[in-house]
C-alpha atoms as a PDB file:
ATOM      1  CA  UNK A   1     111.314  87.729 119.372  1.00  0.00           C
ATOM      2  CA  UNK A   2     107.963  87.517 119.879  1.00  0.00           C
ATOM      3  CA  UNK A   3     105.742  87.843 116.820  1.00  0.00           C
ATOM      4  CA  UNK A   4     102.026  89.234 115.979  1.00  0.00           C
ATOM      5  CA  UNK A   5      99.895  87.887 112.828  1.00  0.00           C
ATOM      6  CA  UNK A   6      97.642  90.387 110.831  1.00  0.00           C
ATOM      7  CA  UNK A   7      95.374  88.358 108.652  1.00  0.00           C
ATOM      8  CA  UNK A   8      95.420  84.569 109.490  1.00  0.00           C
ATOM      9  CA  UNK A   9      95.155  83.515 105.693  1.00  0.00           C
ATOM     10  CA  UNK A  10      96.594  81.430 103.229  1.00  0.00           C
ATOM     11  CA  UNK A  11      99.884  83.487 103.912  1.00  0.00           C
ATOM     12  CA  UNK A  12     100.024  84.984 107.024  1.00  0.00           C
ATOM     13  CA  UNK A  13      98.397  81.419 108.495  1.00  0.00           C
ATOM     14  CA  UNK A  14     101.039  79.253 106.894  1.00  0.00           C
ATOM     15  CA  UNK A  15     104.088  81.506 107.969  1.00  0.00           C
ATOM     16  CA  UNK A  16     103.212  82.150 111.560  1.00  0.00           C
ATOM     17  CA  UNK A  17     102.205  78.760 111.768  1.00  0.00           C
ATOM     18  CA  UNK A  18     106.103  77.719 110.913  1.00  0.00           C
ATOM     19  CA  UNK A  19     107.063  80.172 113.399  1.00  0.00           C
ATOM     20  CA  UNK A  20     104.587  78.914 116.009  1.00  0.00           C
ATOM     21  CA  UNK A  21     105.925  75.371 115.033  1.00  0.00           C
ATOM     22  CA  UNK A  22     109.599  76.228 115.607  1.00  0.00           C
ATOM     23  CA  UNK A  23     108.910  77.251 119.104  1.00  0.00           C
ATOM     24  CA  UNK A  24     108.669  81.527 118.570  1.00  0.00           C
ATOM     25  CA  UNK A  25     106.652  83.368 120.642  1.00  0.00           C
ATOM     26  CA  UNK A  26     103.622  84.010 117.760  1.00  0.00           C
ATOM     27  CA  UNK A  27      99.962  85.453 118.304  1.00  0.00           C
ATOM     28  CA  UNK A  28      97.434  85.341 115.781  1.00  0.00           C
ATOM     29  CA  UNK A  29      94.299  87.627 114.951  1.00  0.00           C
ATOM     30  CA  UNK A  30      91.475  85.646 114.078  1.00  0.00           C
ATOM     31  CA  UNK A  31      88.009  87.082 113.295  1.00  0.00           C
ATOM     32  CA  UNK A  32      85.292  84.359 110.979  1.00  0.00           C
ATOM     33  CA  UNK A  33      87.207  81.134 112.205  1.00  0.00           C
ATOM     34  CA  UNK A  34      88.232  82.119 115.891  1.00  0.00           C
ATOM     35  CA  UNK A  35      85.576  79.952 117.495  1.00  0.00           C
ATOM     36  CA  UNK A  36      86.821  76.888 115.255  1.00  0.00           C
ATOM     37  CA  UNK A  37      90.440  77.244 116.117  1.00  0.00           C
ATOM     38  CA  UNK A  38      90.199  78.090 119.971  1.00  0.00           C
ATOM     39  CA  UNK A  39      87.998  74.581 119.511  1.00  0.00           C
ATOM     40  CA  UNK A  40      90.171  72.538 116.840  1.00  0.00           C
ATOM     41  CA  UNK A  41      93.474  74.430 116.160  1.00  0.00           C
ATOM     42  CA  UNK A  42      95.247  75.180 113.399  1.00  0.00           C
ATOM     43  CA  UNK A  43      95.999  72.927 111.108  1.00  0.00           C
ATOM     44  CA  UNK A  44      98.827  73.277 107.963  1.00  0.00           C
ATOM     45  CA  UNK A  45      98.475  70.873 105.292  1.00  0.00           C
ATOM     46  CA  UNK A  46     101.959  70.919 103.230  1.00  0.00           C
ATOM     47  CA  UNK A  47     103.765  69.210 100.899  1.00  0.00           C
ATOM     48  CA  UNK A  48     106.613  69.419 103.142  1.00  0.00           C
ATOM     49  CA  UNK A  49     104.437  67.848 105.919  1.00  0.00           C
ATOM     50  CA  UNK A  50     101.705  68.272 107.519  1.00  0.00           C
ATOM     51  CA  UNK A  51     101.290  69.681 111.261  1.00  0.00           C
ATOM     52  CA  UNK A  52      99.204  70.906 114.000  1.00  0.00           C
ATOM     53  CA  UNK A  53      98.730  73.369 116.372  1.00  0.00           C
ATOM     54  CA  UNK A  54      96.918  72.452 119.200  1.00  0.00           C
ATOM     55  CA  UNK A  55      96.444  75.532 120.989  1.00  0.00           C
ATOM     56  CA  UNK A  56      97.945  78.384 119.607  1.00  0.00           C
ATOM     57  CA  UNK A  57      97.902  82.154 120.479  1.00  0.00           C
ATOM     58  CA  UNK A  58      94.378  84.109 119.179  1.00  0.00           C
ATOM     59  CA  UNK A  59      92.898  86.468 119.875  1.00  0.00           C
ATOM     60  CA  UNK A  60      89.355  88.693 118.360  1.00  0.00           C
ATOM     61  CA  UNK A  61      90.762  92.299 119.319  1.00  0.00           C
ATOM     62  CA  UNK A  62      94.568  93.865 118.766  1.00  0.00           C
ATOM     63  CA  UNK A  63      94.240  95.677 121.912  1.00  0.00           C
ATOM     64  CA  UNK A  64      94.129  92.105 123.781  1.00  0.00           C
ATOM     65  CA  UNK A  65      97.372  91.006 122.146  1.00  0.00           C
ATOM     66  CA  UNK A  66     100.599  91.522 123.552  1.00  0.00           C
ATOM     67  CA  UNK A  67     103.583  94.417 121.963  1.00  0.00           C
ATOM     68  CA  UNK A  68     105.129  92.727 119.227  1.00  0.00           C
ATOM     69  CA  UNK A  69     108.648  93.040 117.527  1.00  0.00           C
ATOM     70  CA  UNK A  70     107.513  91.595 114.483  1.00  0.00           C
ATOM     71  CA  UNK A  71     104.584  91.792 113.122  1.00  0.00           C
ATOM     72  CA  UNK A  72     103.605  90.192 110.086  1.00  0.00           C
ATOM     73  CA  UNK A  73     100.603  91.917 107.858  1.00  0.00           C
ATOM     74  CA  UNK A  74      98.658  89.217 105.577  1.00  0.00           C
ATOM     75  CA  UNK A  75      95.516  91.132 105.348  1.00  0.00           C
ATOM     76  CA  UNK A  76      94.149  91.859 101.571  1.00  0.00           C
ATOM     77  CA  UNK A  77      95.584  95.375 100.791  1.00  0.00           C
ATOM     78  CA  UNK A  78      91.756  96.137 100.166  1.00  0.00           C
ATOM     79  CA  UNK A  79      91.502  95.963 103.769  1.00  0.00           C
ATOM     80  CA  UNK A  80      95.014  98.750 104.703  1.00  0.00           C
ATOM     81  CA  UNK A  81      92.467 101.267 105.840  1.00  0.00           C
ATOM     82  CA  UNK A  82      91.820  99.351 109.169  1.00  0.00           C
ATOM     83  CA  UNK A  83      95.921  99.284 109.485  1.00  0.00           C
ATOM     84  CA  UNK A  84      95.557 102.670 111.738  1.00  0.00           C
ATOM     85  CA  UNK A  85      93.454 101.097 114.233  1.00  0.00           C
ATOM     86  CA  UNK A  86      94.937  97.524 114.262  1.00  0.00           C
ATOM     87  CA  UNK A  87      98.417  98.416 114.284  1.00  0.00           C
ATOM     88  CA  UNK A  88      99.102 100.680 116.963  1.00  0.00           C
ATOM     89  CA  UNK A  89      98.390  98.471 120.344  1.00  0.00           C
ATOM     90  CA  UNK A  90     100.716  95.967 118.792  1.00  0.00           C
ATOM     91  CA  UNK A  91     103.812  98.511 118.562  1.00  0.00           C
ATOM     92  CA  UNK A  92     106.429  99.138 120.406  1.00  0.00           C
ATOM     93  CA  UNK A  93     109.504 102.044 119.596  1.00  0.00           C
ATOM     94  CA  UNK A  94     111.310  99.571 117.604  1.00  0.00           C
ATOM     95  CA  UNK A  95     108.457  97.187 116.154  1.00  0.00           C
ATOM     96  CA  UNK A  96     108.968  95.760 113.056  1.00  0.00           C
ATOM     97  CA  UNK A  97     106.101  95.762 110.291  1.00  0.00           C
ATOM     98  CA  UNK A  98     106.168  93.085 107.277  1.00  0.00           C
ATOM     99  CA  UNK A  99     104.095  93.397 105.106  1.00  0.00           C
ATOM    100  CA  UNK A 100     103.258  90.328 102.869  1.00  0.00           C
ATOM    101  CA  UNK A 101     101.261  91.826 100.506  1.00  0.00           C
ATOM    102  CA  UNK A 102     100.874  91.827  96.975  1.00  0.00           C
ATOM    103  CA  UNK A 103     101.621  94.764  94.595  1.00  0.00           C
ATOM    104  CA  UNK A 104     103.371  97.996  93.891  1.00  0.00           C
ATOM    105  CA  UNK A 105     102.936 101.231  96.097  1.00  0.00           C
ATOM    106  CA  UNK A 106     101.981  99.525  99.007  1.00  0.00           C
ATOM    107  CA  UNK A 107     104.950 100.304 101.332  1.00  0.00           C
ATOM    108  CA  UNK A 108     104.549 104.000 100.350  1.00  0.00           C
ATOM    109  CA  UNK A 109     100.821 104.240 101.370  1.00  0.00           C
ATOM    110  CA  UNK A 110     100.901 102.458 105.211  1.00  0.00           C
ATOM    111  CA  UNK A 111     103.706 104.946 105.991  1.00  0.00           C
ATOM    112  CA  UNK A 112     101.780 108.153 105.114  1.00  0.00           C
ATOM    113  CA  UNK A 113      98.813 105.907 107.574  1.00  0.00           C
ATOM    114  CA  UNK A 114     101.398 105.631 109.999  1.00  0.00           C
ATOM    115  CA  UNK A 115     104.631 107.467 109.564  1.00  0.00           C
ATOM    116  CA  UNK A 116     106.803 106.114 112.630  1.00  0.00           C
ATOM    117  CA  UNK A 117     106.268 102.552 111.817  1.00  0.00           C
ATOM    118  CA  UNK A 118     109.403 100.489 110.408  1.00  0.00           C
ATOM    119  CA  UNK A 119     108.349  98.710 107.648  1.00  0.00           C
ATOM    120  CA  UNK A 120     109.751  96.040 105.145  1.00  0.00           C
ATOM    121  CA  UNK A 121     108.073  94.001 102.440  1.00  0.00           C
ATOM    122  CA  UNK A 122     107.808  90.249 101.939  1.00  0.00           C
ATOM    123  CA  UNK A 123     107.628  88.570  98.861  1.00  0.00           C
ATOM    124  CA  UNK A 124     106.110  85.612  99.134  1.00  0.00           C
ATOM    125  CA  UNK A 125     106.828  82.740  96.393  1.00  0.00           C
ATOM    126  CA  UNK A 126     104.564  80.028  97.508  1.00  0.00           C
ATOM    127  CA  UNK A 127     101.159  78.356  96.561  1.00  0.00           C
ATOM    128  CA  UNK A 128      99.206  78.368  99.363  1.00  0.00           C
ATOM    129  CA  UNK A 129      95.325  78.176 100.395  1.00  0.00           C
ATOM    130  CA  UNK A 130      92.780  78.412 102.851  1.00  0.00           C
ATOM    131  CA  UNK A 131      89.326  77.764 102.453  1.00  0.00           C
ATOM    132  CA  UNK A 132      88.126  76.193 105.013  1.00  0.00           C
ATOM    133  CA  UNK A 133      88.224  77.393 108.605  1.00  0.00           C
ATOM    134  CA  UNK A 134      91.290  77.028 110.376  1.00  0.00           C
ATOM    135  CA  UNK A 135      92.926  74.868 107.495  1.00  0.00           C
ATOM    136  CA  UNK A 136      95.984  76.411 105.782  1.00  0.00           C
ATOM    137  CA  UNK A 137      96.553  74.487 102.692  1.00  0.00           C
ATOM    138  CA  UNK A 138     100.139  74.598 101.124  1.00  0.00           C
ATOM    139  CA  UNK A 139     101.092  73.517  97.854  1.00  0.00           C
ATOM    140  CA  UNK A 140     104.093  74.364  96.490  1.00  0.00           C
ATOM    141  CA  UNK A 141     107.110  76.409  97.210  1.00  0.00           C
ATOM    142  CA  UNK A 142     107.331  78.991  99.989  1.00  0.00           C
ATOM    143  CA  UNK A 143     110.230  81.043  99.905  1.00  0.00           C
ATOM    144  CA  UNK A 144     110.162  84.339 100.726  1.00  0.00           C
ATOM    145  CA  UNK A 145     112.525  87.719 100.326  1.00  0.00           C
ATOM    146  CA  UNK A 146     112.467  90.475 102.145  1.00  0.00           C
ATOM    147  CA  UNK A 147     113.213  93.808 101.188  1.00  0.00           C
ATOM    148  CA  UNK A 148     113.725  97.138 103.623  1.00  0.00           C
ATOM    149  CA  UNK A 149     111.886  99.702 102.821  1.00  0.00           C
ATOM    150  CA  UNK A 150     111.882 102.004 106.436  1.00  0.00           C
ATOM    151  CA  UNK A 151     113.404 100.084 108.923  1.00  0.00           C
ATOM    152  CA  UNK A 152     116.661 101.909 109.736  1.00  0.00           C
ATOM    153  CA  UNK A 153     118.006  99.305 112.236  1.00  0.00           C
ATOM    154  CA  UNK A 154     119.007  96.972 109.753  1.00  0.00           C
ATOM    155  CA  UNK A 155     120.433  93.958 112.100  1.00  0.00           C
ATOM    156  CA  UNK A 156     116.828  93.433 113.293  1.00  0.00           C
ATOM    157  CA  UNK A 157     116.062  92.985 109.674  1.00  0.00           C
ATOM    158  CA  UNK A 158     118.971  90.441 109.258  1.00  0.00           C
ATOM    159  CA  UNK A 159     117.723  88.883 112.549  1.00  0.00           C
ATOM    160  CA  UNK A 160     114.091  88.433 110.815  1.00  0.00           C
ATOM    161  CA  UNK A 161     115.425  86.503 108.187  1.00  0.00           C
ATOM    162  CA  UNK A 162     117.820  84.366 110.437  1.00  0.00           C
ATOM    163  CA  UNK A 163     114.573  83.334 112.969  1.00  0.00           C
ATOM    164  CA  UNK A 164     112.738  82.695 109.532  1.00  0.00           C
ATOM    165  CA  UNK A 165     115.368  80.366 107.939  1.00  0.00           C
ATOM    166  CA  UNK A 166     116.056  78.687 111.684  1.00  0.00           C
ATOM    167  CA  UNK A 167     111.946  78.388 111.564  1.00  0.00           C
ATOM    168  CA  UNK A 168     112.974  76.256 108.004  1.00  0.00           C
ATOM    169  CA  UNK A 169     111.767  79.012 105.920  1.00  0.00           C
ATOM    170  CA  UNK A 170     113.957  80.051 102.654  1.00  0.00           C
ATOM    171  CA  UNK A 171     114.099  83.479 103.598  1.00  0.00           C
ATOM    172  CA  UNK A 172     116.636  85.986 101.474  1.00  0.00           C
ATOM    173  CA  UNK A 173     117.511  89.412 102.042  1.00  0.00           C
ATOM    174  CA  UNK A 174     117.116  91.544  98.792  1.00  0.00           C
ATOM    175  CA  UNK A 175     116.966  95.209  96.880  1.00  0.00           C
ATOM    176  CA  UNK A 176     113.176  96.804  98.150  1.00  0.00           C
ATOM    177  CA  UNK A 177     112.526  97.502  94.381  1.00  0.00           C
ATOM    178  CA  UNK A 178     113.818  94.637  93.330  1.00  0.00           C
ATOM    179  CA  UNK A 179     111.702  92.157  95.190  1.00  0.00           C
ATOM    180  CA  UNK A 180     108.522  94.431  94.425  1.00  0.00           C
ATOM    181  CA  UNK A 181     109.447  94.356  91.043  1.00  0.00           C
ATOM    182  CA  UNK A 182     110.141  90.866  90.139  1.00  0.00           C
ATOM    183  CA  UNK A 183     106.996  89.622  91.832  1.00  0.00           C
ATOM    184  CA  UNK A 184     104.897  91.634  89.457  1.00  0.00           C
ATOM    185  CA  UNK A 185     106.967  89.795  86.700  1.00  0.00           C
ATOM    186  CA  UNK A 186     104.553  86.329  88.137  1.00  0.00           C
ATOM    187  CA  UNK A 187     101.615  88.445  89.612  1.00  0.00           C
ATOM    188  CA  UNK A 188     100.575  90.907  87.172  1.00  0.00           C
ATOM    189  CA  UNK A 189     100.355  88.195  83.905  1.00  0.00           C
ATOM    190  CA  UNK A 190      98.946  85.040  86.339  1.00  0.00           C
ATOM    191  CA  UNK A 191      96.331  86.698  89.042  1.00  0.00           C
ATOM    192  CA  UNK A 192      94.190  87.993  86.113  1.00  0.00           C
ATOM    193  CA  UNK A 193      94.678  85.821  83.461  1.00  0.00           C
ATOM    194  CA  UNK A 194      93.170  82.957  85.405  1.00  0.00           C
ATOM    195  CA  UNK A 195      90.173  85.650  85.726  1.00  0.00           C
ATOM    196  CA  UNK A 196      89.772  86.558  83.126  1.00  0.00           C
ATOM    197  CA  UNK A 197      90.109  83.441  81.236  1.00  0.00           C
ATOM    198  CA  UNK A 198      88.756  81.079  83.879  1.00  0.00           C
ATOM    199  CA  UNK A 199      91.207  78.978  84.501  1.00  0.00           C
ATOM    200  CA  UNK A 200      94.409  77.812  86.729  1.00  0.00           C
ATOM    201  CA  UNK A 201      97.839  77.949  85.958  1.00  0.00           C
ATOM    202  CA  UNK A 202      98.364  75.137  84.658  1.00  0.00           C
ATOM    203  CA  UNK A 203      96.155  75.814  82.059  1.00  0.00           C
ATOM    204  CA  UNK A 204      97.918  78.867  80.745  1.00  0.00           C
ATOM    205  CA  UNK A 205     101.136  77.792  80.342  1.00  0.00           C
ATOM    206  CA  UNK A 206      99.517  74.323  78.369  1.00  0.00           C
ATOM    207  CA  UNK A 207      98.122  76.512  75.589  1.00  0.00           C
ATOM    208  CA  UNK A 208     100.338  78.164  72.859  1.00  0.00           C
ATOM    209  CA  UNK A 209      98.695  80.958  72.556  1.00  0.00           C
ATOM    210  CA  UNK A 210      98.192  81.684  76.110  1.00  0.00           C
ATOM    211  CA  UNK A 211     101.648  80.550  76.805  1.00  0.00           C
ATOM    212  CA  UNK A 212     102.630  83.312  74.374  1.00  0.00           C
ATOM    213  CA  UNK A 213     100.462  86.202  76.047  1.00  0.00           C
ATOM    214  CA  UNK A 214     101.450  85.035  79.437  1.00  0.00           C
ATOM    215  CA  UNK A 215     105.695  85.927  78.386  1.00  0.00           C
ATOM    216  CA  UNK A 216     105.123  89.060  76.726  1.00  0.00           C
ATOM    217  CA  UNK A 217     103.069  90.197  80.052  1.00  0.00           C
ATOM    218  CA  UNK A 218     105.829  88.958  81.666  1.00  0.00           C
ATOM    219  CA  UNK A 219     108.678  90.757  79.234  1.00  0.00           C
ATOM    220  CA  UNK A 220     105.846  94.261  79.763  1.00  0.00           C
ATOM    221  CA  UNK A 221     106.933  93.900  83.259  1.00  0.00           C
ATOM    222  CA  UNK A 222     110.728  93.679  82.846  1.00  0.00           C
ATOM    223  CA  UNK A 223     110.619  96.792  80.283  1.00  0.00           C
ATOM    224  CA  UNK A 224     108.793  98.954  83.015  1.00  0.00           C
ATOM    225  CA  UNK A 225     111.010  97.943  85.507  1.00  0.00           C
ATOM    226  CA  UNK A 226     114.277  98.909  83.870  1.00  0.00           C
ATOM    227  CA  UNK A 227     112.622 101.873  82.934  1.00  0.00           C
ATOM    228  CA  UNK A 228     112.096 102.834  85.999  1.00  0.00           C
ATOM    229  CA  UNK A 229     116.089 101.572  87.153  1.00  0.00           C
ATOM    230  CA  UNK A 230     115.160  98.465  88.810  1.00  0.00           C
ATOM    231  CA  UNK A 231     117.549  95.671  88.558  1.00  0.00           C
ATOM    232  CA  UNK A 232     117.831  91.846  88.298  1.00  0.00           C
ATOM    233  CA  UNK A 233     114.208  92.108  86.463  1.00  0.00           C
ATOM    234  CA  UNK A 234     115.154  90.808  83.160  1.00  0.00           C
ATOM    235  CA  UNK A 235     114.253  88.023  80.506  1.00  0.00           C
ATOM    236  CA  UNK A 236     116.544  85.570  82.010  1.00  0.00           C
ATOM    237  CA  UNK A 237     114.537  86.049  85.560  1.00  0.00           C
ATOM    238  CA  UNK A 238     111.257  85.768  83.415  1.00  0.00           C
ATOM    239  CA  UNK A 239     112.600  82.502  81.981  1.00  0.00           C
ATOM    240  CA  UNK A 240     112.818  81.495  85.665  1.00  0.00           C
ATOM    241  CA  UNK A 241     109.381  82.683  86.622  1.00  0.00           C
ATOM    242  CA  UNK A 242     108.179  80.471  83.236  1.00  0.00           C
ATOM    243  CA  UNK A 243     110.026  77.396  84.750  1.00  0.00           C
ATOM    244  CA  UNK A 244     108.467  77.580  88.160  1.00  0.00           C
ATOM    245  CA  UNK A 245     105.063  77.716  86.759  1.00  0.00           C
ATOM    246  CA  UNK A 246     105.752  74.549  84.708  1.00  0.00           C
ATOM    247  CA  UNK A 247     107.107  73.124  87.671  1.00  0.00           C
ATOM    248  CA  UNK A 248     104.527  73.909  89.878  1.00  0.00           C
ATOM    249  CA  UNK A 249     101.111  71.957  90.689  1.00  0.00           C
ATOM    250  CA  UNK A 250      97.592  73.467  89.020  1.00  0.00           C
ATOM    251  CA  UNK A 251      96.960  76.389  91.229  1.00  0.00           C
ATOM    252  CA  UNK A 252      94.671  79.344  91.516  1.00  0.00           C
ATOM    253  CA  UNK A 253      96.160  82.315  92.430  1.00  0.00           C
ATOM    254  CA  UNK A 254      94.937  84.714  95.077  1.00  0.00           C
ATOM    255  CA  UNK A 255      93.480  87.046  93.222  1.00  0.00           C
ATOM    256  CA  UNK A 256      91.305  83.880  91.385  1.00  0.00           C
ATOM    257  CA  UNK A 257      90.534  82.779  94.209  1.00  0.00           C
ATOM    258  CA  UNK A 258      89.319  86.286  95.621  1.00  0.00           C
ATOM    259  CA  UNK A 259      86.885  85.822  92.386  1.00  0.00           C
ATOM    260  CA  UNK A 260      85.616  82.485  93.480  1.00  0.00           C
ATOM    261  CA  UNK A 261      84.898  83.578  96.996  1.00  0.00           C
ATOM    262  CA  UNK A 262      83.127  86.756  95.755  1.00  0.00           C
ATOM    263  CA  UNK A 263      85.729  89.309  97.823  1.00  0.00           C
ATOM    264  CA  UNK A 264      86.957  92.129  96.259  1.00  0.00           C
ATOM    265  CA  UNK A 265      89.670  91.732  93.991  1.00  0.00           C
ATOM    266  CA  UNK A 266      93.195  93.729  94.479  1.00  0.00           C
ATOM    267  CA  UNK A 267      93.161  95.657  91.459  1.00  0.00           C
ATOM    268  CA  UNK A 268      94.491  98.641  92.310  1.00  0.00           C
ATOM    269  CA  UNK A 269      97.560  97.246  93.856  1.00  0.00           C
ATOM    270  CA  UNK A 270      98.608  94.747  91.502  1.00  0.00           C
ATOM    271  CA  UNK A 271      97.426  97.159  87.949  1.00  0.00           C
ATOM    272  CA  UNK A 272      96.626 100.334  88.439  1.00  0.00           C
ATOM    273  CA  UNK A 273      99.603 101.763  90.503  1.00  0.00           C
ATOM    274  CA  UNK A 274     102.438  99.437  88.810  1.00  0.00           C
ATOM    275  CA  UNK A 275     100.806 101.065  85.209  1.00  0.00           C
ATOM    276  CA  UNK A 276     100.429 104.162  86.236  1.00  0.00           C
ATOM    277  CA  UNK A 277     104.444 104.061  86.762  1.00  0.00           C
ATOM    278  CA  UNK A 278     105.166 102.357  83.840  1.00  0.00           C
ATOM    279  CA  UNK A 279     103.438 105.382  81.844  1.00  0.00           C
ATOM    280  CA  UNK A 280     105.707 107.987  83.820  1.00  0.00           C
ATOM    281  CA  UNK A 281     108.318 106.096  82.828  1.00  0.00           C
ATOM    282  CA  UNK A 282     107.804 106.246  79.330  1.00  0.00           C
ATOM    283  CA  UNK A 283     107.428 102.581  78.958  1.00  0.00           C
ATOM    284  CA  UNK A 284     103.296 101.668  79.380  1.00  0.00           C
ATOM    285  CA  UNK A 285     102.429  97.873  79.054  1.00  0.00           C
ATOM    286  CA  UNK A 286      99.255  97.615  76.891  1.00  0.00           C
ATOM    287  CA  UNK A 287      98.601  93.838  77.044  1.00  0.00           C
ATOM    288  CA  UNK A 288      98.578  94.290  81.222  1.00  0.00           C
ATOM    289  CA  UNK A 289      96.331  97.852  80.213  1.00  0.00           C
ATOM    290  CA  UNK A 290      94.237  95.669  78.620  1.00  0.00           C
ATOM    291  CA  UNK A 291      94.077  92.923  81.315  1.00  0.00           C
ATOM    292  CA  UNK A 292      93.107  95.816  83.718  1.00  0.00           C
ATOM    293  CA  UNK A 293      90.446  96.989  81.808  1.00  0.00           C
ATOM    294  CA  UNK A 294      88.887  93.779  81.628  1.00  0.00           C
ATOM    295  CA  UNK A 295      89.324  92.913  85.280  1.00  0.00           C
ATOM    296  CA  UNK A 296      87.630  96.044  86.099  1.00  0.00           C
ATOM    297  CA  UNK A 297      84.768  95.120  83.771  1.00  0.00           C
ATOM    298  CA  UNK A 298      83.797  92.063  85.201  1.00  0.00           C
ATOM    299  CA  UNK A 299      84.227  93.273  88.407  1.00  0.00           C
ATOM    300  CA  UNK A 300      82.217  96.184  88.023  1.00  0.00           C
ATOM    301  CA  UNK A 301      79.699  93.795  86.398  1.00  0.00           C
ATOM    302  CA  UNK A 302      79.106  91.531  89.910  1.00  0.00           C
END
């Protein structure tokens, strides 16, 4: 299949990157670094090893890009709105649009943008950087699932996830509102704790006390989620999520790292919509309220 990258990030760089690697037909859009990687390539830094690409596929403009039957949407969700004029030259009848984004709600608001487009989510479980032009920095992990949220031909879905595994990507087929769900479990608590507080990780699960606040976000998230008949989003999968972050090198999530750089921080994804359902629900989570409100605060504040 041949594939088209949205947002050459941390994410969307380090996953087309393995596809490129693996020999799949992949083209990337490029905008700030295109100059340095049509001059020096891409380079991956991993803990699984690092590569190179040489001379990959980029381009400035969609409309210079080939049709696609994948394509694979990195971009901040900040940045959707441009979805309606980036999108379309890439598409043919039976594209394929994943979006690895982070939040809740997402899904829902690219298919009122574009209502014929087939869309599933991925759910990306890796720690992974860039920084630097045309250097994707991974740390840790990189799994991700994929859940269907529009796409009704549902072998090209399984075929994704068989060209991502062959690619040597841990790639798993799961429930739509399960995967959205259970990545809030990790992203809601982590993204603006180590905002709010300053910090990585590492740092949070080190303390007691922020240790402590960090699970009963986490257990906020689970309540919601069962209230609202999602399943497999429970204490023993926050356990997990706890044991990852132990496991895992000092990292700063995106949403830190958004801080850092000065870019716009995706609130409204990763709080606002996700509360806003827990409250119709009948079970609200005031600690990640609270978290919101401050995030909004400083934000408001730059």
């Amino acid at each position: 299949m041949t594939y088209g990258i949205i947002g050459t990030g941390a994410i969307g760089g380090y996953y087309g990157a393995r596809m490129a690697r693996a020999g799949h037909d992949v083209h990337f859009l490029l905008h700030s670094d295109y100059d340095h990687v049509r001059e020096h390539g891409l380079q991956v830094y991993s803990h699984e090893g690092d590569f190179h690409l040489e001379h990959p596929h980029i381009y400035k403009d969609t409309h210079a890009m080939p049709r696609c039957d994948v394509v694979f949407v990195g971009l901040k969700t900040n940045n959707n709105h441009l979805l309606p004029q980036l999108l379309p030259p890439l598409l043919h009848a039976g594209t394929l649009v994943l979006l690895i984004q982070n939040g809740i709600g997402v899904e829902a608001d690219v298919q009122r943008m574009l209502p014929d487009v087939r869309l599933v989510a991925g759910l990306a479980f890796i720690c992974s950087a860039k920084t630097e032009p045309g250097v994707v920095r991974h740390q840790f992990y990189g799994s991700i699932n994929i859940g269907n949220y529009s796409c009704p031909d549902t072998a090209l879905v399984d075929h994704l996830v068989d060209e991502l595994r062959e690619a040597g990507i841990e790639a798993n087929l799961v429930d739509y509102q399960t995967a959205r769900w259970r990545k809030a479990v990790w992203n809601m608590p982590f993204n603006g704790m180590t905002v709010a507080l300053h910090c990585q990780t590492r740092d949070l699960m080190t303390q007691p006390d922020s240790r402590r606040i960090i699970w009963e976000q986490m257990m906020e998230v689970c309540r919601a989620a069962q209230a609202l008949g999602v399943e497999g989003v429970d204490e023993p999968f926050a356990q997990k999520m706890m044991q990852m972050t132990d496991d895992m090198v000092p990292y700063s999530p995106s949403m830190r790292l958004d801080w850092d750089h000065r870019r716009p921080m995706e609130i409204e994804y990763l709080y606002t919509r996700p509360l806003q359902l827990a409250r119709e629900a009948g079970q609200p989570m005031p600690r990640l309220e609270m978290l919101e409100a401050e995030l909004r605060f400083i934000s408001q504040r730059r």
